[in-house]
Structure formats: C-alpha cells, structure tokens
Protein backbone atom coordinates (compact mmCIF):
# COMPACT_ATOMS: atom_id res chain seq x y z
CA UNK A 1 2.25 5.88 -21.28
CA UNK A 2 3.22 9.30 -22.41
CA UNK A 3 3.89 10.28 -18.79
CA UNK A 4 6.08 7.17 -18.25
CA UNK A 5 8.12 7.87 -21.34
CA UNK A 6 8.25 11.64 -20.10
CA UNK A 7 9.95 10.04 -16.65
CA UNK A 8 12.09 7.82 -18.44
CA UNK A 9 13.41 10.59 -20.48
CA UNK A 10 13.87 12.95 -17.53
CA UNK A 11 15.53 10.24 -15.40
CA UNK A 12 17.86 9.66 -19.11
CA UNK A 13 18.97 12.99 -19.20
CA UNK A 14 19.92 13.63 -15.61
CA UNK A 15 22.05 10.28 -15.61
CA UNK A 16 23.58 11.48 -19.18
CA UNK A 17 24.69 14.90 -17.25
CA UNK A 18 26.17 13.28 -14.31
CA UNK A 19 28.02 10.59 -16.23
CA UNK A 20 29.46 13.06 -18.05
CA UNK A 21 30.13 15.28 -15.35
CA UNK A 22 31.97 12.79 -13.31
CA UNK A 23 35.35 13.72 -14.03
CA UNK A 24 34.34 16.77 -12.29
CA UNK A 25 32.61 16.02 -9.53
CA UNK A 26 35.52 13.16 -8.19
CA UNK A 27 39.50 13.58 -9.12
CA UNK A 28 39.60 9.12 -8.16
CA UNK A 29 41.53 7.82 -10.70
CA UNK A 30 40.51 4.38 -9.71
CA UNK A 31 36.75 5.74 -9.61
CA UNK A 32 37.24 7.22 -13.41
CA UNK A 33 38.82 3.90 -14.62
CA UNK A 34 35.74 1.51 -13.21
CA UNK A 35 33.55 4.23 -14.49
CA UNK A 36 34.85 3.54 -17.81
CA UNK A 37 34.48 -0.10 -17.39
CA UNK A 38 30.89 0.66 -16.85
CA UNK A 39 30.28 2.54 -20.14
CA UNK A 40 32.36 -0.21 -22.22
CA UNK A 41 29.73 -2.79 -20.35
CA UNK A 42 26.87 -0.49 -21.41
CA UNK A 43 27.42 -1.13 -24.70
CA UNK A 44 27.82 -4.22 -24.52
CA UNK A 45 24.82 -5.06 -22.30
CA UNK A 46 22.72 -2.77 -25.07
CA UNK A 47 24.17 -4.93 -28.19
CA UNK A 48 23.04 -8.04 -26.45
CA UNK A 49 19.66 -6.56 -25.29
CA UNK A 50 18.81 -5.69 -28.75
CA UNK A 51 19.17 -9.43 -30.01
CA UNK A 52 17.89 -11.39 -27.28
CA UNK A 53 15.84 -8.91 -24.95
CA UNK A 54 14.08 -7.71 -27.84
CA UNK A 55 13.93 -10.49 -30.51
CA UNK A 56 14.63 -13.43 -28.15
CA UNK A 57 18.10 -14.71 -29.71
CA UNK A 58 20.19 -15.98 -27.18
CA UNK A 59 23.80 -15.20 -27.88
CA UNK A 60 26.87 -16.50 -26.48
CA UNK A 61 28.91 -15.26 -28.82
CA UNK A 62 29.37 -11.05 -27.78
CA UNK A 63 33.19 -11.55 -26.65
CA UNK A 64 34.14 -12.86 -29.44
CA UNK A 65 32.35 -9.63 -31.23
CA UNK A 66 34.06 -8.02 -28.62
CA UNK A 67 37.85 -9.49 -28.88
CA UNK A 68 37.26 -9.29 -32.95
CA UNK A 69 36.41 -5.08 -32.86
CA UNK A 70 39.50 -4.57 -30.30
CA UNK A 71 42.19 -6.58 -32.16
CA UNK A 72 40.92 -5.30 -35.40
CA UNK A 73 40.74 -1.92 -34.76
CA UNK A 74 44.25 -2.07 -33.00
CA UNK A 75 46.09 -3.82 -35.62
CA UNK A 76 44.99 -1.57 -38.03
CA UNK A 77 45.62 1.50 -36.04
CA UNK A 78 48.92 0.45 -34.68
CA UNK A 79 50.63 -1.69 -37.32
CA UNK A 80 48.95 -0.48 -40.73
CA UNK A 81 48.85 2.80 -39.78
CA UNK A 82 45.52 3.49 -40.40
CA UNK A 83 43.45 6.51 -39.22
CA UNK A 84 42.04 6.06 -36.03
CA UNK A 85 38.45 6.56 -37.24
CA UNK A 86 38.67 4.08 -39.63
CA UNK A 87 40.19 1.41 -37.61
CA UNK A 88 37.26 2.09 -35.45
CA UNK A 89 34.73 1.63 -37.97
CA UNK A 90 36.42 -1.18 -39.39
CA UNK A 91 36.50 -2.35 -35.64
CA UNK A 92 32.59 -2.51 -36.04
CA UNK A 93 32.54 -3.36 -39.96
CA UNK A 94 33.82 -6.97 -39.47
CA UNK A 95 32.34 -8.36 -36.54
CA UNK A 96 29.47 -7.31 -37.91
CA UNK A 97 29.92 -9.16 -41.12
CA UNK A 98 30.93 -12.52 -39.60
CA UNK A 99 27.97 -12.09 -37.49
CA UNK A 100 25.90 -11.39 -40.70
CA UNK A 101 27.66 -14.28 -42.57
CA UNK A 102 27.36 -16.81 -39.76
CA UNK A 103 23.89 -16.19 -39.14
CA UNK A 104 22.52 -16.81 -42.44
CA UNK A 105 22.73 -20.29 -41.66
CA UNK A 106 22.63 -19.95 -37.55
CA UNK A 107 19.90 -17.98 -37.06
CA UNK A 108 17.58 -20.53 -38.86
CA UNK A 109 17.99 -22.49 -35.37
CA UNK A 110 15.77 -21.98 -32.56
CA UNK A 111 15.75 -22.02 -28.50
CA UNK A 112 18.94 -24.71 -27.05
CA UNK A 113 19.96 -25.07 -30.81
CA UNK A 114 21.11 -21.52 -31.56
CA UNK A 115 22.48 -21.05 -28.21
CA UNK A 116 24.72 -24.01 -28.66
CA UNK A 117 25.65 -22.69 -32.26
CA UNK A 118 26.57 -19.31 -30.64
CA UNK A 119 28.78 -20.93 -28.19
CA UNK A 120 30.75 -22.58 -30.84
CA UNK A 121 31.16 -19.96 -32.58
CA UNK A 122 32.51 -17.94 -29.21
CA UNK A 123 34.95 -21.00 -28.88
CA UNK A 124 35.70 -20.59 -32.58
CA UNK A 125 36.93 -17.05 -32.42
CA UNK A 126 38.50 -17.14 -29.04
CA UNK A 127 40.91 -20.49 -30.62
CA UNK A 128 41.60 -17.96 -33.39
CA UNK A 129 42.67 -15.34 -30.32
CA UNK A 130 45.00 -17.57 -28.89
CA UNK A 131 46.51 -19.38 -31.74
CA UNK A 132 46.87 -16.54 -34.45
CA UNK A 133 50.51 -15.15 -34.83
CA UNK A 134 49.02 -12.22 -35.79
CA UNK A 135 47.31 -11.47 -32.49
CA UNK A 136 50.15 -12.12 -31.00
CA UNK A 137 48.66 -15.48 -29.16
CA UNK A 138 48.24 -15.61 -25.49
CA UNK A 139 50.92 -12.84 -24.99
CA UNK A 140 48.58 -10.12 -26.61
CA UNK A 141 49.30 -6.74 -27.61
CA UNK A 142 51.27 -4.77 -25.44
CA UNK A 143 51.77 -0.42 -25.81
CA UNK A 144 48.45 0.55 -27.68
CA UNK A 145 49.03 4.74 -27.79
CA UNK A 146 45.88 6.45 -27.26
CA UNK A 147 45.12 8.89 -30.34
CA UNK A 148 44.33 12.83 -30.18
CA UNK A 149 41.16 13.23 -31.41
CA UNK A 150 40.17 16.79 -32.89
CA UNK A 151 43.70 17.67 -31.69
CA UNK A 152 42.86 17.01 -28.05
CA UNK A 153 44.84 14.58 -26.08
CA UNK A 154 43.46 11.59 -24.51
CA UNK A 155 45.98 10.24 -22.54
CA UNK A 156 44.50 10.68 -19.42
CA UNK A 157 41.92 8.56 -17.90
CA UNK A 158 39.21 11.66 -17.28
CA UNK A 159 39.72 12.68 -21.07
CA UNK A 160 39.43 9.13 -22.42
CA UNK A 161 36.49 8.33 -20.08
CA UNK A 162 34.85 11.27 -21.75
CA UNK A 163 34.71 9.60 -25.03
CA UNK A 164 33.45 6.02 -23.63
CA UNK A 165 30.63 8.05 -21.84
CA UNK A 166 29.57 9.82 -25.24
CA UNK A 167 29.83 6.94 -26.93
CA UNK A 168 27.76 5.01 -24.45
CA UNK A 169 25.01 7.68 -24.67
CA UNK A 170 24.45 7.27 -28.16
CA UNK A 171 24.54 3.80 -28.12
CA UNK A 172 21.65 3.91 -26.00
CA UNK A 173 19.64 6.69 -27.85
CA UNK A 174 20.15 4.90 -30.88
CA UNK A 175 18.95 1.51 -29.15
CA UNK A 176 15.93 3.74 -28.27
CA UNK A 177 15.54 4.58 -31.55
CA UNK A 178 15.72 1.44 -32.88
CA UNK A 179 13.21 -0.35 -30.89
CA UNK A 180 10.68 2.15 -31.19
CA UNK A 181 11.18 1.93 -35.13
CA UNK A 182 8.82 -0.45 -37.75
CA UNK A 183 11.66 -2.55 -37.65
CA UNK A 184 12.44 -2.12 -33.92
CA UNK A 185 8.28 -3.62 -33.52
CA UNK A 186 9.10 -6.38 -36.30
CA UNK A 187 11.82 -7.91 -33.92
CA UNK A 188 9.10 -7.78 -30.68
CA UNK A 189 6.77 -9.53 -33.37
CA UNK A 190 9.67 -12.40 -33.57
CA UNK A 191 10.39 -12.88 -30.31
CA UNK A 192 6.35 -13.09 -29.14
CA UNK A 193 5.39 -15.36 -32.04
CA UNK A 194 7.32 -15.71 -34.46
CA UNK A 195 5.01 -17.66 -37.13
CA UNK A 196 2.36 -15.12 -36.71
CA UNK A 197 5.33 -12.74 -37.21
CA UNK A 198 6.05 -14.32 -40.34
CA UNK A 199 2.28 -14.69 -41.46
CA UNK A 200 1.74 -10.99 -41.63
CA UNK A 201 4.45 -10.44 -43.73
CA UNK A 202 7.68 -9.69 -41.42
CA UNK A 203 10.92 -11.56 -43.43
CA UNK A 204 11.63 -13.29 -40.03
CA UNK A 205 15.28 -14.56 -41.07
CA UNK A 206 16.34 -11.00 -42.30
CA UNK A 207 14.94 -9.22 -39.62
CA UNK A 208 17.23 -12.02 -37.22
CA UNK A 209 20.63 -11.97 -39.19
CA UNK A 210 19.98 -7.94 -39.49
CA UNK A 211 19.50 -7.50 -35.90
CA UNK A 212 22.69 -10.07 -35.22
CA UNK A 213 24.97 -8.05 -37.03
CA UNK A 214 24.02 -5.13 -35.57
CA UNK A 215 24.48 -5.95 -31.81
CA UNK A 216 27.92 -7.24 -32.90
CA UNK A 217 28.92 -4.62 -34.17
CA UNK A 218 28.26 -2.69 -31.11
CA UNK A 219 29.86 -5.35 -29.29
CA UNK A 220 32.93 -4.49 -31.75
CA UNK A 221 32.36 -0.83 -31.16
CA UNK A 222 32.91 -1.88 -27.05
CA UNK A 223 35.83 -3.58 -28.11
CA UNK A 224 37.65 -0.59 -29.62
CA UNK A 225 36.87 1.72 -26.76
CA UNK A 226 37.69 -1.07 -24.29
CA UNK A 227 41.56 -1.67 -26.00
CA UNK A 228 42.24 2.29 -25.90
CA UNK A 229 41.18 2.31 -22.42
CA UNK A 230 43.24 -0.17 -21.16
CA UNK A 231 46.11 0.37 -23.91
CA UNK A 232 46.75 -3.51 -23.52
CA UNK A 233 44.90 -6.80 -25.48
CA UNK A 234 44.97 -10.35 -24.78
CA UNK A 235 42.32 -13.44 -25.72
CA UNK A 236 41.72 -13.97 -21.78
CA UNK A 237 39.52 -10.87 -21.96
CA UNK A 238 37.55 -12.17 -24.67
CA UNK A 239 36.75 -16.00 -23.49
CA UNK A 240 33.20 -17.43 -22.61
CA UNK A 241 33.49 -16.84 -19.30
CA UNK A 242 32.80 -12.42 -20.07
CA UNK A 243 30.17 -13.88 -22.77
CA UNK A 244 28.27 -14.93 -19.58
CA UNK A 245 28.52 -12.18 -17.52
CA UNK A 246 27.15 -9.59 -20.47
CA UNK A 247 24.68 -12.35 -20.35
CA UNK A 248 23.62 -12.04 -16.59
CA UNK A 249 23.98 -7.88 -17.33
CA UNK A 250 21.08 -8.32 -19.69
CA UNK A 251 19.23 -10.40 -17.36
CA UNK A 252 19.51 -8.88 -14.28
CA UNK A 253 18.34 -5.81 -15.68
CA UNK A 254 15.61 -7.08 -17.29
CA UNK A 255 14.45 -8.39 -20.61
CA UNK A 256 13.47 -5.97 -23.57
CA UNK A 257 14.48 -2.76 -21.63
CA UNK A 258 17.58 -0.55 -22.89
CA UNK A 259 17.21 0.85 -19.51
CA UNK A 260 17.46 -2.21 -17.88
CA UNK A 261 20.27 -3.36 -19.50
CA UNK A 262 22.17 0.00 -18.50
CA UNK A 263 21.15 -0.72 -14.84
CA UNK A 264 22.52 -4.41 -15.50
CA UNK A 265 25.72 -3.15 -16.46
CA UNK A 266 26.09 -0.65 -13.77
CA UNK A 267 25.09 -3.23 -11.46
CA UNK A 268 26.94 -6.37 -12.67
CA UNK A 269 30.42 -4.26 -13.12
CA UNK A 270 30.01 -2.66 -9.67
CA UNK A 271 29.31 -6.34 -7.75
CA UNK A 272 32.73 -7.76 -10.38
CA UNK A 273 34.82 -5.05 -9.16
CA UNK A 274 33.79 -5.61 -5.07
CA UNK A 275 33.57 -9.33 -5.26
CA UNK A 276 37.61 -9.32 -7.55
CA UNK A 277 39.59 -8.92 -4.59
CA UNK A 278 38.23 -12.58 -3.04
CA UNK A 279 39.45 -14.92 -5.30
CA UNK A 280 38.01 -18.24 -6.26
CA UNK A 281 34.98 -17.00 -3.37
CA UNK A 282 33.93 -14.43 -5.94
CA UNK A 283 32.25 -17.08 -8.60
CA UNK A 284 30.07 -18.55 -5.64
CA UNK A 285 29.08 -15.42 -4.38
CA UNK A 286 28.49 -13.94 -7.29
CA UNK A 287 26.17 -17.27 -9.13
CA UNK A 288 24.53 -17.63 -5.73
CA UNK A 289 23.68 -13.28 -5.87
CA UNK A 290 22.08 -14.15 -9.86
CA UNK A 291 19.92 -16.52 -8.88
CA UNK A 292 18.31 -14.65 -5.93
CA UNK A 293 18.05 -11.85 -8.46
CA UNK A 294 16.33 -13.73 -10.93
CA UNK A 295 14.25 -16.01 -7.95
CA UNK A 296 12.87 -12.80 -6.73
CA UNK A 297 13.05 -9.89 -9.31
CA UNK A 298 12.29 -12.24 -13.04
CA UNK A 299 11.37 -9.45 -14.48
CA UNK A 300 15.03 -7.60 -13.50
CA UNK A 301 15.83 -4.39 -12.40
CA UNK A 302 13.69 -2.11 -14.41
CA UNK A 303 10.80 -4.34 -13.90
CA UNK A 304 11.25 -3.19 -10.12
CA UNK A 305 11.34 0.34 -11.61
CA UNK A 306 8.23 -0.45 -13.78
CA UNK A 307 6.21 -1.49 -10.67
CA UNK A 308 7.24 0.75 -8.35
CA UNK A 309 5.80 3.65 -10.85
CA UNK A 310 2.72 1.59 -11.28
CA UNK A 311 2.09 1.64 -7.55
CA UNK A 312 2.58 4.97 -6.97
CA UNK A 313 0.63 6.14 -10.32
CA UNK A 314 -2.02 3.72 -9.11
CA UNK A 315 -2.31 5.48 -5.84
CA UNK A 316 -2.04 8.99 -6.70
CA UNK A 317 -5.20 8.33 -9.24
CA UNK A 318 -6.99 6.51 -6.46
CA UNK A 319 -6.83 9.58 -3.54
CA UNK A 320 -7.08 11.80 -6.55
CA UNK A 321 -10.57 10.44 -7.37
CA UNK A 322 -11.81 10.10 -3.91
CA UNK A 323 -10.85 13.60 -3.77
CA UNK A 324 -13.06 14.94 -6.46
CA UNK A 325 -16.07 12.36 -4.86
CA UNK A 326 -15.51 13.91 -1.81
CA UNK A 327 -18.01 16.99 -1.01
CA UNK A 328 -16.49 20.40 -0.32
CA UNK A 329 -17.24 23.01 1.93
CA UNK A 330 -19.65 25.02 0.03
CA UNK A 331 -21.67 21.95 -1.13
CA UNK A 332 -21.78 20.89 2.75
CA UNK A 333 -23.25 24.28 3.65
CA UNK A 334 -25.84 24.27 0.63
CA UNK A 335 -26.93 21.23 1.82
CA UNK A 336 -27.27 22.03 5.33
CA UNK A 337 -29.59 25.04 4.31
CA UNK A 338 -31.42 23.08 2.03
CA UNK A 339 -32.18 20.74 4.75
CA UNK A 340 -33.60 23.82 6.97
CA UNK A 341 -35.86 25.38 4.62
C-alpha cells in the first residue's frame, strides 16, 4: 500500500509541475482558456467526490453551489466594493451555509429521496438566478474586471490560469487530507453501512450536513474562479443540465478516488469541448460515450489505473519469486560435484 501511495504521489507531483508549467510549454490561447476550464471542473468534480464518492450522498444540487459562489462573490466585489479576498471567501461562506441549513433537514433522507430533494433545491436556486433583479435575471452580469493580486496583474489568460491551477492543487491536497483524516474514515463508515456507522458512535447526520457544506463550498470556491475567468455571469451556466455533467465527472472517474475525479474532469471537459461544435449530435454522442464507460469500466477511470498496477505488481512478485526458487550457477556446479564423489 505504501508503494501505491508512493506512485500516486509521484504521478501527483509531476502532473502539479506540468499544469503549472503549461503556460510555458504552449503560447495557445484557446489551449490556456480550456485548460482553465479544466481546473474550475477539478474542483468541482473534487467537491462532489467528497459527498457522494466518499459518503454516498448523491447531489444534484453543485451548480447551484456553483452559480451562488460566482454571483456572490461578484456582486460583492463589483458593486459593494469589497476586497477581492473577501468576496471570495464570502463566495464560499454562503453556499456553504445554505448547504449546511438545507441539509439539516435533507440529509435525513436516503437513496431516490435525497436525490430528488437535491434536485429541488438545484431548481430552487437556479429560479432565484433567473428571476432576481439583483442578478440581473437572464441577462447576467456583464464587465467583471479581473483584480491584481499581490500587485500582479491578471488580465491575461496565462496569469489568471495560474491562479485556477494553484487553486485546483490545493483543493485536491486538501481532499487528500481530508479523506485520510478520522473524520475523512467516519464518512467511508456512512457510506458502507451506515447503522453500523452510527452504532459505534459516528454522529451520522453531522458527519452528512458537515461534509455537504463543505463540498459546496468548494463548489462556491469553483464559482468565483470560474466568473473571473470568463469576466461574464448568467443563470444558463448554472442550470441542472452542468449539475449532471459534474455528476458523470465523478463517475467516470470513479467512485471514492480524488484522483479519479481529477481524471473525470480532465476527461469529461476535454470530450464537452470536441463534441460543442456538433450541435444537438453532441448530447447523443456524449450519453451514448457514459454508458459504455460505465458498461465496461464501473469502477471508472482510476479503477483502470488501480488494476493495471495490480497486474503489473502481481507479475513482477511472481518472476521475482521464481527467480529466487530458481538454482544459480554455483549451486548447479556444487551439485554436479556432489553427484561425482
């Protein structure tokens, strides 16, 4: 296990250096922007990892988390004038409290019950989107300014995409860091069984509305970096529709694995941005692609990885251990001259 983790880690670092080495290694400004669209899907792939991958709470709720961290931390930013930082954090704050106050009562549902609570509450917030004159309706925002940060100027796409990737990478070693935690164990508990979670003392609805408010307020973290990026809001971003595809990012990846859920993302925006350009043909194409995914790989993308290693570790002990039962050279000739005398 230690040497799989020791892999893992490797394999973490060298795709940390190169994502944030891309702006150096291509001058694309089309490649920089989907890059960016990747690390803003990262996080949001991670935040609903966390809650269902790892505790089992299906969610179809993240854009609304989503919409509710970029139109917060915009309107506070660009018509309060508030710092930048705080708009941020107050772009994670409050989508994190409604998830917190709405799943006090939520999360006591279970399976097709809590999913269908989680959708309403997506349809909830994205009516709010739309009809609110102080999100400006279906129109949305229009001229978000990118801020200096540290006196450095993000207006370009390289900077900017800088700051998504950093942010992505501690998303994910905090994610890490969670799940490997007492707590992190107490939501694997849940999700395997939760009455025997329960029995041995794990507070099974605090552990649930904890971990809820958490992934949205990485989802409202995504949300922030996501309206900067694109310097323009509007509710169509934030509608069911993207709820499902962070969904099938999760998925496709595979199941309680933050590294599966980054290969989700990477995948899932990659086939979106290929499959945009064909129209209506796209949504066939790409719900026909998810279900041979999920027909052949069920366990995802890093359950692919996880075999694979197994294989090879598998066969590498195998010749290894026919190698030490094998006889050498020395121990052939001993026994030929034992034979002779």
């Amino acid at each position: 296990m230690r040497r799989y983790l020791s892999v893992s880690t490797m394999v973490g670092l060298v795709a940390a250096v190169l994502a944030l080495s891309l702006p150096l290694l291509t001058q694309d400004a089309y490649f920089v922007q989907v890059a960016s669209f990747i690390g803003t899907a990262t996080i949001l792939a991670l935040s609903l990892g966390l809650l269902y991958g790892y505790t089992g709470q299906m969610s179809f709720a993240q854009a609304g988390f989503y919409g509710i961290g970029a139109y917060t931390s915009v309107l506070l930013a660009e018509r309060f004038g508030f710092n930048f930082f705080l708009a941020a954090f107050l772009g994670m704050l409050l989508p994190g409290a409604v998830a917190f106050l709405v799943g006090i009562p939520t999360l006591r549902l279970k399976g097709h019950y809590l999913a269908i609570a989680t959708l309403a509450l997506q349809l909830g917030i994205f009516e709010f989107f739309v009809k609110a004159e102080i999100t400006n309706g279906t129109v949305g925002i229009f001229g978000i300014e990118r801020p200096a940060l540290f006196g450095l100027s993000l207006e370009s796409n390289a900077a900017y995409y800088e700051v998504i990737a950093i942010a992505a990478i501690l998303t994910f070693l905090f994610a890490q860091w969670l799940v490997k935690s007492r707590f992190g164990r107490g939501l694997v508990a849940i999700r395997e069984d939760e009455v025997a979670a329960a029995v041995v003392g794990i507070n099974t609805a605090l552990y649930k509305v904890i971990i809820f408010a958490i992934s949205a307020m990485l989802a409202g973290l995504a949300g922030t970096l996501y309206a900067y990026q694109i310097l323009f809001i509007s509710p169509v971003t934030f509608n069911l529709d993207y709820s499902v595809v962070i969904l099938s990012m999760v998925v496709i990846g595979g199941l309680g694995s933050n590294v599966g859920a980054v290969l989700g993302a990477v995948v899932v925006s990659v086939i979106n941005q290929i499959l945009f350009s064909l129209g209506d043909l796209q949504f066939l194409i790409y719900g026909a692609w998810i279900v041979l995914v999920m027909v052949f790989f069920p366990e995802g993308l890093a359950g692919i990885g996880r075999n694979l290693y197994t294989i090879g570790r598998t066969r590498l002990g195998a010749e290894a251990r026919s190698a030490r039962s094998r006889p050498t050279e020395t121990e052939d000739r001993e026994a030929e001259k034992s034979d002779v005398t």
